[in-house]
Every structure is written in C-alpha cells, then in structure tokens.
PDB file of N, CA and C in Angstrom:
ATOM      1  N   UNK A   1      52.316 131.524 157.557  1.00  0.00           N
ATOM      2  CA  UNK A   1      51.533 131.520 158.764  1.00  0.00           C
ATOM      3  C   UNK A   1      52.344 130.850 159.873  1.00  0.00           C
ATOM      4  N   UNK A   2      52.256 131.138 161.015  1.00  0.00           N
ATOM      5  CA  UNK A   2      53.066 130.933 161.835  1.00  0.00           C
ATOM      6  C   UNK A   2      52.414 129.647 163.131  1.00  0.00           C
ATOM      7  N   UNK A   3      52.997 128.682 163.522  1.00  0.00           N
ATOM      8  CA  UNK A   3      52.563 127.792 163.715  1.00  0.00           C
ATOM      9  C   UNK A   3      52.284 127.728 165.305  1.00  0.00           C
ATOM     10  N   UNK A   4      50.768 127.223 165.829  1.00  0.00           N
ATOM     11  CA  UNK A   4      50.826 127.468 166.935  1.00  0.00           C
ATOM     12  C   UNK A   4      52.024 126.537 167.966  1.00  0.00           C
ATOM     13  N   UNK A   5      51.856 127.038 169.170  1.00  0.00           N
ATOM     14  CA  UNK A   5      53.135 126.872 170.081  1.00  0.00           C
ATOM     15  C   UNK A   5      51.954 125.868 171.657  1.00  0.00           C
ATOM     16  N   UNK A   6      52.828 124.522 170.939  1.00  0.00           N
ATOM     17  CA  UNK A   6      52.603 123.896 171.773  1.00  0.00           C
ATOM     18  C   UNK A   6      52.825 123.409 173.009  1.00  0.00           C
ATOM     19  N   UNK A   7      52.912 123.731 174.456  1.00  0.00           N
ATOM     20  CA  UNK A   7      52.935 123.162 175.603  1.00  0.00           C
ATOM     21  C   UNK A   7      53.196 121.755 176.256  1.00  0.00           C
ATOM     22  N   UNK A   8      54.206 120.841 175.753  1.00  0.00           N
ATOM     23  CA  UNK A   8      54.644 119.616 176.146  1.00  0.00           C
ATOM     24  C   UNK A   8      54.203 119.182 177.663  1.00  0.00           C
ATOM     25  N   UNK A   9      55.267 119.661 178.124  1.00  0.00           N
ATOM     26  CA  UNK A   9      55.583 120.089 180.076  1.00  0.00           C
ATOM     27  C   UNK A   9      55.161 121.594 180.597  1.00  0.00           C
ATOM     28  N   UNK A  10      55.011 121.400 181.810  1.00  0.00           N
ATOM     29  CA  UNK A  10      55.782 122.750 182.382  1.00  0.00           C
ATOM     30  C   UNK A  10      55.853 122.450 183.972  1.00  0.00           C
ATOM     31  N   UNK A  11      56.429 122.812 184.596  1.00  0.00           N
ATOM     32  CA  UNK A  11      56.791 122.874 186.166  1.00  0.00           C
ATOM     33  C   UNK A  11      57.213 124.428 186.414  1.00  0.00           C
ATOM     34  N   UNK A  12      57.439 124.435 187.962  1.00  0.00           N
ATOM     35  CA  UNK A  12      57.404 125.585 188.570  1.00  0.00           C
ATOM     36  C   UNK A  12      58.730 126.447 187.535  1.00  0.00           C
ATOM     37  N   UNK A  13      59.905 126.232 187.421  1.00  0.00           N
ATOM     38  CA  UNK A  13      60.808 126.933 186.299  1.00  0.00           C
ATOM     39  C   UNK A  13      61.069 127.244 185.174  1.00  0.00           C
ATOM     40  N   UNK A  14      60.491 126.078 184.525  1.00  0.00           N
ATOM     41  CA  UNK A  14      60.996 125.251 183.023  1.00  0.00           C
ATOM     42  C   UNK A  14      60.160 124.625 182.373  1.00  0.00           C
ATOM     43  N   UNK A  15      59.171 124.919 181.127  1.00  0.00           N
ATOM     44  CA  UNK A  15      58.735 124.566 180.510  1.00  0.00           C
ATOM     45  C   UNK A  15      58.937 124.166 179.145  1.00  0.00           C
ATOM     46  N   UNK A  16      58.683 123.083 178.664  1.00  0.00           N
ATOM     47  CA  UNK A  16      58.823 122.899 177.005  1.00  0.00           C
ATOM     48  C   UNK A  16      57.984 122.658 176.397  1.00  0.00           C
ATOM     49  N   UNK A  17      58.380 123.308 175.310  1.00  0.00           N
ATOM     50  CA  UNK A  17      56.896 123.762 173.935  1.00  0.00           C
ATOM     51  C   UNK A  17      57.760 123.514 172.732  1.00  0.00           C
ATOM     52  N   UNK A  18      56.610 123.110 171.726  1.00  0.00           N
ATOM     53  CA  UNK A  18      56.842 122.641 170.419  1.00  0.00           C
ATOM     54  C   UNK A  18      55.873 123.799 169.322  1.00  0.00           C
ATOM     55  N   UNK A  19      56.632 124.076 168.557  1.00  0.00           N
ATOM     56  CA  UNK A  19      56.445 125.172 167.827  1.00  0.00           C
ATOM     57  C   UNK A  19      56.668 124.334 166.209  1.00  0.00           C
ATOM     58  N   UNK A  20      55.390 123.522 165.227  1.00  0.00           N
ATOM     59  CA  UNK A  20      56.286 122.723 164.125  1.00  0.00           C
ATOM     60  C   UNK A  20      56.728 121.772 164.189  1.00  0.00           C
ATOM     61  N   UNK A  21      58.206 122.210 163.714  1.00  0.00           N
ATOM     62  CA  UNK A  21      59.308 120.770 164.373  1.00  0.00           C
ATOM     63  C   UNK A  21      60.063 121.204 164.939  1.00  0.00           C
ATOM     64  N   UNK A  22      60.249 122.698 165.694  1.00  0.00           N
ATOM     65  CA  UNK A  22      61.080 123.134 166.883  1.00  0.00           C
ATOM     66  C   UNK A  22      60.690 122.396 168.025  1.00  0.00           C
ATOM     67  N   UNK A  23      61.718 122.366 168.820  1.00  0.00           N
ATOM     68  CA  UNK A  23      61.045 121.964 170.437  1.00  0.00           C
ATOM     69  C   UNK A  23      62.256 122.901 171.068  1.00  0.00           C
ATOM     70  N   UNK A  24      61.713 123.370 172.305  1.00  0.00           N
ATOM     71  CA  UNK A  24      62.615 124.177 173.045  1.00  0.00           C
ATOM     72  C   UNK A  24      62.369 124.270 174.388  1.00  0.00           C
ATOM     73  N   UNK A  25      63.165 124.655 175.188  1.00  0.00           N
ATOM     74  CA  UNK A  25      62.933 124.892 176.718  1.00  0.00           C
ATOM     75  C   UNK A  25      62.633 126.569 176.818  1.00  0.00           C
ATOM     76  N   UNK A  26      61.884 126.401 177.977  1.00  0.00           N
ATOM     77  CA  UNK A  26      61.362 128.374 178.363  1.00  0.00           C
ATOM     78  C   UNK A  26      60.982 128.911 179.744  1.00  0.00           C
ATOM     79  N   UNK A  27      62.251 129.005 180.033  1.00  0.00           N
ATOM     80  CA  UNK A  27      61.852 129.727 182.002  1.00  0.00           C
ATOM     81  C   UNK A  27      60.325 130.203 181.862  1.00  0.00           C
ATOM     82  N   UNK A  28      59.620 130.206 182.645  1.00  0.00           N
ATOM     83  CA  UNK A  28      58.245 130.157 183.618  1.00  0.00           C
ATOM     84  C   UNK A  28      57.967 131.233 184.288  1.00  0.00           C
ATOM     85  N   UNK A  29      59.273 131.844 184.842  1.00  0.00           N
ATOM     86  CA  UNK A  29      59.161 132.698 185.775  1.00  0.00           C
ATOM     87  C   UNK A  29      60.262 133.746 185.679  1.00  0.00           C
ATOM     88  N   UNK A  30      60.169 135.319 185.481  1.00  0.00           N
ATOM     89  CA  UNK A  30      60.940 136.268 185.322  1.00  0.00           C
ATOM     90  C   UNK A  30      62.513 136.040 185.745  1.00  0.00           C
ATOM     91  N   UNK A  31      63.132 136.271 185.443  1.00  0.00           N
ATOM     92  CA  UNK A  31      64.735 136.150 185.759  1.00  0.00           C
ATOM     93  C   UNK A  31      65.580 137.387 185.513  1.00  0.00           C
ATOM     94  N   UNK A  32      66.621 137.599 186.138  1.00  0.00           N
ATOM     95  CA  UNK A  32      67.378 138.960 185.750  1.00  0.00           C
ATOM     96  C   UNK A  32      68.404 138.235 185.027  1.00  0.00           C
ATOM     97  N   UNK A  33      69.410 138.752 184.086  1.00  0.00           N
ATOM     98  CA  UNK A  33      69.747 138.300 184.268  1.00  0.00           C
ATOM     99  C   UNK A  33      71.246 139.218 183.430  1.00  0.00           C
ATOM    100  N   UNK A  34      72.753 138.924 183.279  1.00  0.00           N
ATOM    101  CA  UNK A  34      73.661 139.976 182.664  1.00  0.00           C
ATOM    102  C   UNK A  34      74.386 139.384 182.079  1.00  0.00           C
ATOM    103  N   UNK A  35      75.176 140.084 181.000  1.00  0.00           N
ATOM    104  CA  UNK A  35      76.277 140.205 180.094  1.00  0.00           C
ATOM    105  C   UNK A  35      77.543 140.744 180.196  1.00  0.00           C
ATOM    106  N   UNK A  36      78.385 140.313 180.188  1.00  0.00           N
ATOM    107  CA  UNK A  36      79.559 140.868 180.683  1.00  0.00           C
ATOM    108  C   UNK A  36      80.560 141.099 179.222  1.00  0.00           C
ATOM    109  N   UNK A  37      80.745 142.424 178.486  1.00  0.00           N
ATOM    110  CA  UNK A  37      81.326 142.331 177.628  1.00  0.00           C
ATOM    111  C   UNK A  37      83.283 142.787 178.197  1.00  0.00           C
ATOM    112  N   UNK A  38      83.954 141.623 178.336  1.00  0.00           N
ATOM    113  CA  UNK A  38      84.745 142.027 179.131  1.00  0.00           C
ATOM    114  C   UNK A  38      85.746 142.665 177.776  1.00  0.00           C
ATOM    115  N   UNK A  39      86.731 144.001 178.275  1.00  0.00           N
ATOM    116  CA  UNK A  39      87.646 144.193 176.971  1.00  0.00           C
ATOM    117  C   UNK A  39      89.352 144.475 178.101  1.00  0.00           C
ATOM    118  N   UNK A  40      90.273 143.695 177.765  1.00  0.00           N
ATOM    119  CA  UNK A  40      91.649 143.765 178.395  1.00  0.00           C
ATOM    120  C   UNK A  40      92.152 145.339 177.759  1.00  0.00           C
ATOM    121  N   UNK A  41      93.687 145.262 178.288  1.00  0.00           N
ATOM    122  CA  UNK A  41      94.131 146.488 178.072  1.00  0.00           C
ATOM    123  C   UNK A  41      94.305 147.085 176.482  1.00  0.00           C
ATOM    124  N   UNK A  42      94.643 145.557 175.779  1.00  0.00           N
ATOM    125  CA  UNK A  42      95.003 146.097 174.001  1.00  0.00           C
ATOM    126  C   UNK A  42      93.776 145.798 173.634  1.00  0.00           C
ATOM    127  N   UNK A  43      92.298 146.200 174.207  1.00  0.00           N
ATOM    128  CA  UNK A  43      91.278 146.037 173.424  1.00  0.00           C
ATOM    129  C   UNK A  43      90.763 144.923 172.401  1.00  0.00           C
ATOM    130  N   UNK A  44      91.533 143.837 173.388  1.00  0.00           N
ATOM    131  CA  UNK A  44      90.421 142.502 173.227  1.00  0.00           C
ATOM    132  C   UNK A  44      89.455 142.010 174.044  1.00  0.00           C
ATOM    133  N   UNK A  45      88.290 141.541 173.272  1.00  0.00           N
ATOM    134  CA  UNK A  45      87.377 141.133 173.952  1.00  0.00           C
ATOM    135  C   UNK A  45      87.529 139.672 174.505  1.00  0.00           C
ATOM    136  N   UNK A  46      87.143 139.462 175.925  1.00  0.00           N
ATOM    137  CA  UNK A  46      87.725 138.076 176.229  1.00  0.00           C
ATOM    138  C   UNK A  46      86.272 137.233 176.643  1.00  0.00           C
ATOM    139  N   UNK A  47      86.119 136.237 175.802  1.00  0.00           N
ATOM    140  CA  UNK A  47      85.377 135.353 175.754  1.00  0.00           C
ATOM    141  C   UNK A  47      85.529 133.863 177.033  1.00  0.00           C
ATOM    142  N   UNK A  48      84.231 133.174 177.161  1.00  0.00           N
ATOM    143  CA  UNK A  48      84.528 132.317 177.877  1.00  0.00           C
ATOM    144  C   UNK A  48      84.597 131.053 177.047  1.00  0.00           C
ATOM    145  N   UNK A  49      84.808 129.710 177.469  1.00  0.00           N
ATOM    146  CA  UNK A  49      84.535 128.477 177.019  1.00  0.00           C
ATOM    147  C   UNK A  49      84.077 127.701 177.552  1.00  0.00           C
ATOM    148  N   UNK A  50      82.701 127.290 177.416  1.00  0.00           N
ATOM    149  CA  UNK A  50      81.366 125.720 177.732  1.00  0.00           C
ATOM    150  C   UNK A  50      81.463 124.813 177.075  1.00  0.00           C
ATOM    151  N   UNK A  51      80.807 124.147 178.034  1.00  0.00           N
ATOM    152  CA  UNK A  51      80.519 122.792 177.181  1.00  0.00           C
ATOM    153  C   UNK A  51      79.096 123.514 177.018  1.00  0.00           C
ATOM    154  N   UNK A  52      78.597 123.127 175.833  1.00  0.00           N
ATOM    155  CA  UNK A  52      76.691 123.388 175.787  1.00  0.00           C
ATOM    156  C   UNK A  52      76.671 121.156 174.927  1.00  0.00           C
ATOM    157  N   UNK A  53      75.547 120.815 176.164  1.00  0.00           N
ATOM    158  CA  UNK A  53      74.775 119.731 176.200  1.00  0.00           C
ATOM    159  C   UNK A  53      74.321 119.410 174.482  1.00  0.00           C
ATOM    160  N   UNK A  54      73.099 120.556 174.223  1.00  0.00           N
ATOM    161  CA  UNK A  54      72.757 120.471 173.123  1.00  0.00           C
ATOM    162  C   UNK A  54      73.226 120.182 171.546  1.00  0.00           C
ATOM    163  N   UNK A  55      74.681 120.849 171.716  1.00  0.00           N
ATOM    164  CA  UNK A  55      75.732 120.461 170.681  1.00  0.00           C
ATOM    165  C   UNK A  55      76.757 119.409 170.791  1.00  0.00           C
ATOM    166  N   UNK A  56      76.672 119.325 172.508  1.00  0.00           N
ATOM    167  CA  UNK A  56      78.039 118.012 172.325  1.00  0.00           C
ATOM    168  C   UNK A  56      78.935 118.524 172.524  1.00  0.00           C
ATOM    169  N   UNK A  57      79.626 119.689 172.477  1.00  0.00           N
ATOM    170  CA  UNK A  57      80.551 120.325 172.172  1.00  0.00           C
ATOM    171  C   UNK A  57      81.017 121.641 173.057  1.00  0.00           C
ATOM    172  N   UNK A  58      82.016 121.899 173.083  1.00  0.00           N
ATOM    173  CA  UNK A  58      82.627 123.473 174.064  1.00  0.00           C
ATOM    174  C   UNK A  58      81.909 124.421 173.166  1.00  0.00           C
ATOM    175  N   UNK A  59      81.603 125.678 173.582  1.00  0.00           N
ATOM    176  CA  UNK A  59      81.604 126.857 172.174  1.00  0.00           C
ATOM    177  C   UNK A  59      82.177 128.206 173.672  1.00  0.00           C
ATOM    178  N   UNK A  60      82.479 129.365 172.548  1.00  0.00           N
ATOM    179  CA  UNK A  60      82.757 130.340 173.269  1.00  0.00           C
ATOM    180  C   UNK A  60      81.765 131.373 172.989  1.00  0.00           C
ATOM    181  N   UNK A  61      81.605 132.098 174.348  1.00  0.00           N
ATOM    182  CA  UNK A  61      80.511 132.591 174.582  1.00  0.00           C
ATOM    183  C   UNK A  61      81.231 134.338 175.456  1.00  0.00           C
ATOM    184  N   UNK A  62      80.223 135.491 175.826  1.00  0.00           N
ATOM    185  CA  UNK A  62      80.465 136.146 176.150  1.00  0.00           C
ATOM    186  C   UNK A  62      80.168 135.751 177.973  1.00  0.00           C
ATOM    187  N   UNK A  63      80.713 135.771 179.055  1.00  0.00           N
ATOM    188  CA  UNK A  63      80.406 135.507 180.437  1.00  0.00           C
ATOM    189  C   UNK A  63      78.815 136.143 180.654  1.00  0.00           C
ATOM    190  N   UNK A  64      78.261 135.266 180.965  1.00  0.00           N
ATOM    191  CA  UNK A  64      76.735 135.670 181.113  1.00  0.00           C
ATOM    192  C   UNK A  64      76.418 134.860 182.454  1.00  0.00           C
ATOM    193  N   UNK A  65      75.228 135.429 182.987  1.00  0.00           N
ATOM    194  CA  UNK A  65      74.483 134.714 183.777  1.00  0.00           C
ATOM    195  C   UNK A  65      73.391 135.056 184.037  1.00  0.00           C
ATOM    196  N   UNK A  66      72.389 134.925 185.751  1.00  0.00           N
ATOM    197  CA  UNK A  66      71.480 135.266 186.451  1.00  0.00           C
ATOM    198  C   UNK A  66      71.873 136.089 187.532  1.00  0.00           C
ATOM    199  N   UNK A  67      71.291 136.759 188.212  1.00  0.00           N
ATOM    200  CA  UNK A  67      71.331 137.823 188.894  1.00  0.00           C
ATOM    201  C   UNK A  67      70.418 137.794 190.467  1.00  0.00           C
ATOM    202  N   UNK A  68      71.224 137.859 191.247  1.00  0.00           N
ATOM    203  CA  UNK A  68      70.010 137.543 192.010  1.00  0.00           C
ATOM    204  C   UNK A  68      69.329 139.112 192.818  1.00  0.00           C
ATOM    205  N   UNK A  69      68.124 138.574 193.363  1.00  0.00           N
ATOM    206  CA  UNK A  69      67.446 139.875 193.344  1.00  0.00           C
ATOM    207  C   UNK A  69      67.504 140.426 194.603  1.00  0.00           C
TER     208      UNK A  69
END
C-alpha cells in the first residue's frame, strides 16, 4: 500500500512533501523545460559536470535546463 504524501511547506515555487521516510522537493507551478543529448563528430555523447548539494559531490549529467516561455 502506498503511503500517503505529506505536505511539509509550500510557497509560490517549491514545495516539500514527505512520502514515509522520503522527503523531497516539488515545483508548484508548470515549467518547460529541455534535454540536450549532445553527440561530437566520432559519436560521443558529451556530458556535463555539477556539483549536486544533495550528494556532496560533482556527478555528470546530460546539459539540461528550463525554458523560458
């Protein structure tokens, strides 16, 4: 059975909810947003590198973002 999804916060963007013992953040409001699968000439795919907060750590990722409308 699947556990209801609880409502911590929320403000005009960004809300967080607890689902269990998940907790997570969740835009509020529609967003566009894209993927960029980039591929060079010998057909590699070229990735980016972040820091992501949540891990502490760089990871590589495909170039993504928001879009504006």
């Amino acid at each position: 059975m699947t556990e209801p999804v609880e409502t911590m916060w929320a403000e005009r963007y960004l809300a967080v909810r607890r689902q269990g013992t998940w907790e997570y953040a969740e835009r509020t409001r529609d967003i566009t947003a894209a993927v960029i699968v980039a591929v060079d000439g010998e057909g590699f795919v070229l990735l980016v590198e972040q820091y992501r907060v949540p891990i502490g750590r760089a990871c590589l990722e495909l170039p993504a973002g928001t879009c504006r409308r």
